[in-house]
Protein backbone atom coordinates (compact mmCIF):
# COMPACT_ATOMS: atom_id res chain seq x y z
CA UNK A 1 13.11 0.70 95.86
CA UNK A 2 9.25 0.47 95.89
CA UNK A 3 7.69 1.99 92.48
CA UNK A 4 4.29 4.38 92.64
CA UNK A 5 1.92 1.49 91.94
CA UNK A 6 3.80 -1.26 93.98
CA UNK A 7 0.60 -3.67 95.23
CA UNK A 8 -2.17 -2.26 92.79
CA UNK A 9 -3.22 -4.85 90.39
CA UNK A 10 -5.14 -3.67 86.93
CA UNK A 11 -7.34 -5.88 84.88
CA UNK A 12 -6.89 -4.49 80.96
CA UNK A 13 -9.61 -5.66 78.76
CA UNK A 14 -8.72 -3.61 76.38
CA UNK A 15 -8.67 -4.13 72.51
CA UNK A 16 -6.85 -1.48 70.38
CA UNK A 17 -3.72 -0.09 71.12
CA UNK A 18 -4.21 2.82 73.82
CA UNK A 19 -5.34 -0.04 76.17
CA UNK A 20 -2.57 -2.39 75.94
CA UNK A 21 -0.31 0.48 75.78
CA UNK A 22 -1.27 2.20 78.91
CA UNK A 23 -1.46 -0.93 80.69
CA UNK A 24 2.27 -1.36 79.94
CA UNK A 25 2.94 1.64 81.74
CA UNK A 26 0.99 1.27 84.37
CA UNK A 27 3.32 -2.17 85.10
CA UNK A 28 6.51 -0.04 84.27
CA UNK A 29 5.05 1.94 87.08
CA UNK A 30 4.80 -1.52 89.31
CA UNK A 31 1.47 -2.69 89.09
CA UNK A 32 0.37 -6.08 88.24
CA UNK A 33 -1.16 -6.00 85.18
CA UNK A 34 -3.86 -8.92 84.24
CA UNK A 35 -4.74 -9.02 80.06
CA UNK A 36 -7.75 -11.01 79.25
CA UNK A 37 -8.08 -11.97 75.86
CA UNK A 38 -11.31 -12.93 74.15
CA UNK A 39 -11.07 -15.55 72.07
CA UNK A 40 -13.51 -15.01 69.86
CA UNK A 41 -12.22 -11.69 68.89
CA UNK A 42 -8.31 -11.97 69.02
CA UNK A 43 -6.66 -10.71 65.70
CA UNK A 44 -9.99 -11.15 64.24
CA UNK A 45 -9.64 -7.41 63.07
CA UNK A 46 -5.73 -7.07 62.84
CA UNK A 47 -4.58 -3.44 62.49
CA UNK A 48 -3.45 -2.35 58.80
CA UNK A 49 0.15 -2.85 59.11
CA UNK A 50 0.13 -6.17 60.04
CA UNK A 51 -1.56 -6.99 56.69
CA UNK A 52 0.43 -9.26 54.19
CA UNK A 53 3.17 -7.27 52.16
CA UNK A 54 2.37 -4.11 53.96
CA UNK A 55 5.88 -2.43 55.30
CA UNK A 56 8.42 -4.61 54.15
């Protein structure tokens, strides 16, 4: 079974959430999804839960 996006690839340079998140659907979907990190700014500004002691 071929899915909607079957052969469409997407390039997510994307930083906050929405990005990433609608990049993961667009694979669901079939397409070949390409995340490019930078590496000067990965986790450099971590969202709040992810900070120490925060939801335990």
């Amino acid at each position: 079974m071929t899915l909607p996006l079957d052969g469409i690839k997407v390039l997510d340079l994307s930083r906050m959430l929405p990005g990433p998140y609608c990049t993961m659907i667009l694979g669901d979907m079939g397409a070949e999804v390409i995340h490019v990190v930078d590496p000067n700014y990965a986790y450099s500004n971590p969202p709040p839960f992810h900070q120490k002691g925060r939801y335990r």
